[in-house]
Protein backbone atom coordinates (compact mmCIF):
# COMPACT_ATOMS: atom_id res chain seq x y z
CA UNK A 1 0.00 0.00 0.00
CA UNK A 2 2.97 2.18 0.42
CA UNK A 3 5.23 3.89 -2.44
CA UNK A 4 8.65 3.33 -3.21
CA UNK A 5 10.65 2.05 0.47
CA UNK A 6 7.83 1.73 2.34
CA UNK A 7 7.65 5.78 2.55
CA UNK A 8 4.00 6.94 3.07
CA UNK A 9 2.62 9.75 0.74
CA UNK A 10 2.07 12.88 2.05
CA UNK A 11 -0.69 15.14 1.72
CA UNK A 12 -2.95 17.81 2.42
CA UNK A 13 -6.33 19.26 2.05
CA UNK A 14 -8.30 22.84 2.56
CA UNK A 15 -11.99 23.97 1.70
CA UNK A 16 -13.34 27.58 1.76
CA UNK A 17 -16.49 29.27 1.07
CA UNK A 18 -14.88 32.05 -0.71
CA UNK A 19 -16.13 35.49 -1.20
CA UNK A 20 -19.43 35.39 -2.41
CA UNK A 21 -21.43 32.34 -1.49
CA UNK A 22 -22.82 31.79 1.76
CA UNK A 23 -22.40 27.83 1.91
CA UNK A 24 -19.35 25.78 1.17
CA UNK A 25 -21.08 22.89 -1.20
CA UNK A 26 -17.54 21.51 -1.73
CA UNK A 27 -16.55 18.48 0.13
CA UNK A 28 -13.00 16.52 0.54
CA UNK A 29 -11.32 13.22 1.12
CA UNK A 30 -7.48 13.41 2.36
CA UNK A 31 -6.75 9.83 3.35
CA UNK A 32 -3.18 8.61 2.54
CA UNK A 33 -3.20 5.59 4.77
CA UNK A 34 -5.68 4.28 2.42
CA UNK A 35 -3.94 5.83 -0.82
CA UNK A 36 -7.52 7.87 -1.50
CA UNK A 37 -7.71 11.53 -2.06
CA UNK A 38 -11.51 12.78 -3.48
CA UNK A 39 -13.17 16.44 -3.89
CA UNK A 40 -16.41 16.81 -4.66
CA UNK A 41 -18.18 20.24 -5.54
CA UNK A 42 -21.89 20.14 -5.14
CA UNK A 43 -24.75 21.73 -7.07
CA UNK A 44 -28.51 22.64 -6.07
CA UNK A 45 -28.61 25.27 -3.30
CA UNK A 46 -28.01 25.08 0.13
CA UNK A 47 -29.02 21.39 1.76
CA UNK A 48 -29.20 20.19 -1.66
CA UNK A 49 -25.53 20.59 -3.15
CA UNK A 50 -23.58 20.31 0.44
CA UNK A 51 -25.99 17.44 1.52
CA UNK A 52 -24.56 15.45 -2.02
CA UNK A 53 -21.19 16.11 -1.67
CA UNK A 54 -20.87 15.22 2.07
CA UNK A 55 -22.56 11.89 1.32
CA UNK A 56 -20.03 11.42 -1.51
CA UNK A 57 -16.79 11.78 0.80
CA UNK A 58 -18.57 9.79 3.93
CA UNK A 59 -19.45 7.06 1.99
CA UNK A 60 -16.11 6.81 0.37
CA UNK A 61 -14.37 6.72 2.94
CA UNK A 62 -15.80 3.91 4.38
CA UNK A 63 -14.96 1.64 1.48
CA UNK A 64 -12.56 -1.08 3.09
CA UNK A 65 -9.31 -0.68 1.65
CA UNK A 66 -9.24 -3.71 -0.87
CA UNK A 67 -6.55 -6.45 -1.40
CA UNK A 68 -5.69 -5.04 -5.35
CA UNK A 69 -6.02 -1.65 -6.18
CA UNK A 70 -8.18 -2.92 -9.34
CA UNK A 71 -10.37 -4.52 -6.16
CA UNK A 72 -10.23 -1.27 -4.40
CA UNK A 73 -10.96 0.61 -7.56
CA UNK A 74 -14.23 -1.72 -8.73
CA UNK A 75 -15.58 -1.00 -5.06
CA UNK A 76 -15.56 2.76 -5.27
CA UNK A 77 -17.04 2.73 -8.66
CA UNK A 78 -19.77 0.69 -7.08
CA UNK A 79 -20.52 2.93 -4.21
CA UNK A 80 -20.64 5.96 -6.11
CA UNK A 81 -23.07 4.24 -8.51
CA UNK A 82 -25.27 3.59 -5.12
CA UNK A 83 -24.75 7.23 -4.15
CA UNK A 84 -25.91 8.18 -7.58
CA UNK A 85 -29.23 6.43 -7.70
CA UNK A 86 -29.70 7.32 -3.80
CA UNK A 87 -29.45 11.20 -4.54
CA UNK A 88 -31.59 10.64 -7.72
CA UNK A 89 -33.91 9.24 -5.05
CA UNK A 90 -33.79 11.73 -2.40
CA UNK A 91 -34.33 14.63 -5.00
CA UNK A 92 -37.72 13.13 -6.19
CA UNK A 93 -38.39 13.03 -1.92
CA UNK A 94 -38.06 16.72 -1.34
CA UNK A 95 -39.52 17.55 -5.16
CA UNK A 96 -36.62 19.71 -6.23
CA UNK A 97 -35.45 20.05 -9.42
CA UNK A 98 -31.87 19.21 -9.24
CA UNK A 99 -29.40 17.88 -6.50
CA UNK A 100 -26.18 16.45 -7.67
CA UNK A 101 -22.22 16.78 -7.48
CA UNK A 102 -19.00 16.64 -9.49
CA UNK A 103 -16.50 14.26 -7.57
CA UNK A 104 -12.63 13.42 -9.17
CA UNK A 105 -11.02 10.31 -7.10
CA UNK A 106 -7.52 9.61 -6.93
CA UNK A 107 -6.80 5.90 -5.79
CA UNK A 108 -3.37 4.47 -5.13
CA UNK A 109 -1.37 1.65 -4.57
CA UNK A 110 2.73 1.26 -4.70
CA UNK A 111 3.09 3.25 -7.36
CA UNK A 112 0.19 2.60 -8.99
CA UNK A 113 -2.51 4.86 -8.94
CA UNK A 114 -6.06 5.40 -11.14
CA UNK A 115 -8.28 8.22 -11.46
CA UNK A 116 -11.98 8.68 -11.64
CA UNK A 117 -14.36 11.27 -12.26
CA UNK A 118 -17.77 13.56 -13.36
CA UNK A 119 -17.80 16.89 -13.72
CA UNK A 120 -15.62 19.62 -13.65
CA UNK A 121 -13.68 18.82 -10.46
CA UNK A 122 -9.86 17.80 -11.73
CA UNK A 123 -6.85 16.16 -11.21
CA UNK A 124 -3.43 17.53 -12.21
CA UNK A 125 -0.16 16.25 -12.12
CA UNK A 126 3.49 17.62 -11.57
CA UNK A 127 6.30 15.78 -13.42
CA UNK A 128 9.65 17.28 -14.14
CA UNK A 129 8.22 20.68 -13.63
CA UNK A 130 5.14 20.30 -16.24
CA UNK A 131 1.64 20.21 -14.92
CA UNK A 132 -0.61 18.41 -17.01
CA UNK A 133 -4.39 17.73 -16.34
CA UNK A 134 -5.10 13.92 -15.80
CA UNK A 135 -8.60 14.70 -15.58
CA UNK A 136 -10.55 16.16 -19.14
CA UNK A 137 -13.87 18.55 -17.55
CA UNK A 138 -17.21 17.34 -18.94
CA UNK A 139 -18.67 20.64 -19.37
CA UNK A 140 -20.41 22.55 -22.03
CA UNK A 141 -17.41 24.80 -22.92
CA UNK A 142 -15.23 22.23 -22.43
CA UNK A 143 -16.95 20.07 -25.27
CA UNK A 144 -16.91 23.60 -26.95
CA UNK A 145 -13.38 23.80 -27.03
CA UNK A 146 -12.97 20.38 -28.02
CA UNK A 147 -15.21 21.66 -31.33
CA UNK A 148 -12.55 24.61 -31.65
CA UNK A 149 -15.15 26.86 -30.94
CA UNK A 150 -14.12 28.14 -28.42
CA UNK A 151 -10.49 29.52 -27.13
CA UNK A 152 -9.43 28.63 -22.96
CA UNK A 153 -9.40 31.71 -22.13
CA UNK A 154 -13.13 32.23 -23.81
CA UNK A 155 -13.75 29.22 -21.45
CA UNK A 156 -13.52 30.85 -18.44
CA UNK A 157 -15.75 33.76 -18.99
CA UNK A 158 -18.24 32.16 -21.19
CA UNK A 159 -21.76 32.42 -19.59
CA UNK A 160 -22.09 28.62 -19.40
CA UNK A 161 -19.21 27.84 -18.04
CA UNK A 162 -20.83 26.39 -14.46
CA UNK A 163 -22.88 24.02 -16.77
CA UNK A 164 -21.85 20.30 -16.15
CA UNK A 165 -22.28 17.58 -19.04
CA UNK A 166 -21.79 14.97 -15.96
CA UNK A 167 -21.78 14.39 -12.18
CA UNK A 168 -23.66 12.36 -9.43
CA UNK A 169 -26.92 12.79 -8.90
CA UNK A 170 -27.85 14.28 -12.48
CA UNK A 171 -28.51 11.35 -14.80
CA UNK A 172 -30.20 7.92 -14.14
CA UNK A 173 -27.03 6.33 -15.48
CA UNK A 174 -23.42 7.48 -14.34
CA UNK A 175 -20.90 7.62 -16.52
CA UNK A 176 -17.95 7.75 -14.81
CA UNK A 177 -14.35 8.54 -16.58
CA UNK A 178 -10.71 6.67 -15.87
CA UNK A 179 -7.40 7.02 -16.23
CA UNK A 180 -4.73 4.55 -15.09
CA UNK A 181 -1.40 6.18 -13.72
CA UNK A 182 1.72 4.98 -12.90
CA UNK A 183 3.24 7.50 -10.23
CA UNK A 184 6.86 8.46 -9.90
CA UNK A 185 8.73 9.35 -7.06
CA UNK A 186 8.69 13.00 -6.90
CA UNK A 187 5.40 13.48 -8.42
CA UNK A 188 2.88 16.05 -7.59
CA UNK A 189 -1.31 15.81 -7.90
CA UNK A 190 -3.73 17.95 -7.34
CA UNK A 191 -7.06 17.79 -7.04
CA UNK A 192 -9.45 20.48 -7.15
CA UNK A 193 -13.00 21.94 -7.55
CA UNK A 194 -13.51 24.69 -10.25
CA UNK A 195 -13.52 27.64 -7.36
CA UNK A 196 -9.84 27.05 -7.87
CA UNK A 197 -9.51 26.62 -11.58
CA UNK A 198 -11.54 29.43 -12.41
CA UNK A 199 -9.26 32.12 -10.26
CA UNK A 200 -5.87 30.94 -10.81
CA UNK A 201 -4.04 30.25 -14.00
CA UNK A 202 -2.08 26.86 -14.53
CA UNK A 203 1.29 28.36 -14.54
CA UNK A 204 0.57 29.69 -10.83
CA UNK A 205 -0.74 26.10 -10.07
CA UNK A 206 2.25 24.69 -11.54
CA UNK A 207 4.66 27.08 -9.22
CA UNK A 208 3.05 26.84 -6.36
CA UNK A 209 2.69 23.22 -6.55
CA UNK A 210 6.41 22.66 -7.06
CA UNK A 211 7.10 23.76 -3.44
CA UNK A 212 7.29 20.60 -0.99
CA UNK A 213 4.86 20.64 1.85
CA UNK A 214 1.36 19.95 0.79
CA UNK A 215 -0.09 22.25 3.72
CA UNK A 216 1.88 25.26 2.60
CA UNK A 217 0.82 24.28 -1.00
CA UNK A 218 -2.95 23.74 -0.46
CA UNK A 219 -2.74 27.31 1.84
CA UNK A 220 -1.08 29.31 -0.89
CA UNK A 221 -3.49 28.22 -3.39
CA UNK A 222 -6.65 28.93 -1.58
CA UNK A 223 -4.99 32.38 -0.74
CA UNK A 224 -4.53 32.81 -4.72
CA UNK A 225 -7.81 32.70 -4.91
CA UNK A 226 -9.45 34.19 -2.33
CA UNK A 227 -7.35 37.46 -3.85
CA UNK A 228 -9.16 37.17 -6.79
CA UNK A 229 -12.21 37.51 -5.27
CA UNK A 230 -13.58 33.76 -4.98
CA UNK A 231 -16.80 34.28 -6.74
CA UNK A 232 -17.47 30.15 -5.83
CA UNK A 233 -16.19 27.76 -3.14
CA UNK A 234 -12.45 26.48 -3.74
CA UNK A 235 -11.23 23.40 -2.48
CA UNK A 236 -7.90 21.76 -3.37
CA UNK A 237 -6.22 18.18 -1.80
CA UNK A 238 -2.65 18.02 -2.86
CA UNK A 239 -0.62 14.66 -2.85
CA UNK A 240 3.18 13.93 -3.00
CA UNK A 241 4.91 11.07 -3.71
CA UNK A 242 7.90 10.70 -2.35
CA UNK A 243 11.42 10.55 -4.05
């Protein structure tokens, strides 16, 4: 379960409301004796979006930490698949109109590791000093992009750009993405709701990230963008495998 000589990971996680909204709908999962880092960001309102992404986390973390990480893997995709058709249950209970949540897993064993996700919640990476996003969003501008309609940078101020293609709670059928790492001492990962990603730039990420303790590093990028006004909630978890 450990990485390279039997040294643990280390990491670190921090949530904030921000500026603007009066709930924090993000939740976060920062468990490195069971390799498993998750954020969730949560959508529908107050007791609707926070009341998601809690249930996301708890019931993650009490997944028993398989024999295989394909074992481990198979289980969380199972549970989240309950947690999907449970919120799609407990929104037709209280007759609202939406409740649901974006969630990005990372999972890891030796140096092994695998990622899941919905939404627009995302995992980067740190290699050699070049962050690259494991994670792809499924968003409307994102699929916009992917058209070559539209530029990043048109991303992030485009008036859709909160609108989610995929994430618990929204369809009948989840459709959950992977990707299958293999970690190298020295790597950094992040992982991140869009309160972040929609304030700072990735070459701030990327310099920020490259420092070594994950508290400092989850602090300073929080602070980034709380400066910038932190129109949503921002919540990062950053890992660190060690050399």
């Amino acid at each position: 379960m450990r990485p390279s000589a039997g040294k643990a990971f280390k990491s670190a996680s921090k949530s904030h409301v921000g500026m603007v909204r009066q709930v924090n709908e993000d939740a976060c999962l920062d468990l490195p004796e069971n390799g498993l880092w998750v954020v969730a960001d949560g959508m529908g309102g107050h007791a609707a979006g926070d009341y998601v992404s809690s249930l996301i986390v708890d019931s993650l973390r009490s997944i028993a930490v398989g024999r295989s990480l394909d074992e481990y893997v198979a289980a969380l995709q199972s549970d989240l698949l309950r947690v999907n058709a449970a919120v799609r249950e407990e929104t037709a209970n209280r007759g609202v109109t939406m409740m649901g949540s974006t969630v990005v897993v990372l999972a890891t064993r030796d140096l092994r590791g695998m990622c899941l996700w919905a939404g627009d919640s995302r995992l980067y990476r740190l290699r050699d000093g070049v962050l690259e996003g494991v994670s792809r969003d499924h968003s409307y501008v994102q699929d916009l992009q992917d058209s070559g309609l539209l530029s990043e940078a048109e991303a992030r101020v485009h008036p859709r750009a909160n609108i989610v293609t995929r994430a618990i709670g929204v369809e009948a059928q989840l459709n959950l993405a992977m990707a299958e790492l293999l970690l190298v001492p020295g790597d950094s990962y992040l992982l991140c709701s869009d309160g972040l990603t929609k304030t700072v730039e990735d070459d701030e990420i990327r310099e920020v990230l490259s420092h070594d303790e994950p508290g400092e590093i989850a602090s300073s990028l929080v602070s980034l963008g709380l400066m910038r006004g932190a129109p949503d909630n921002i919540t990062v978890v950053v890992v660190k495998v060690p050399s």
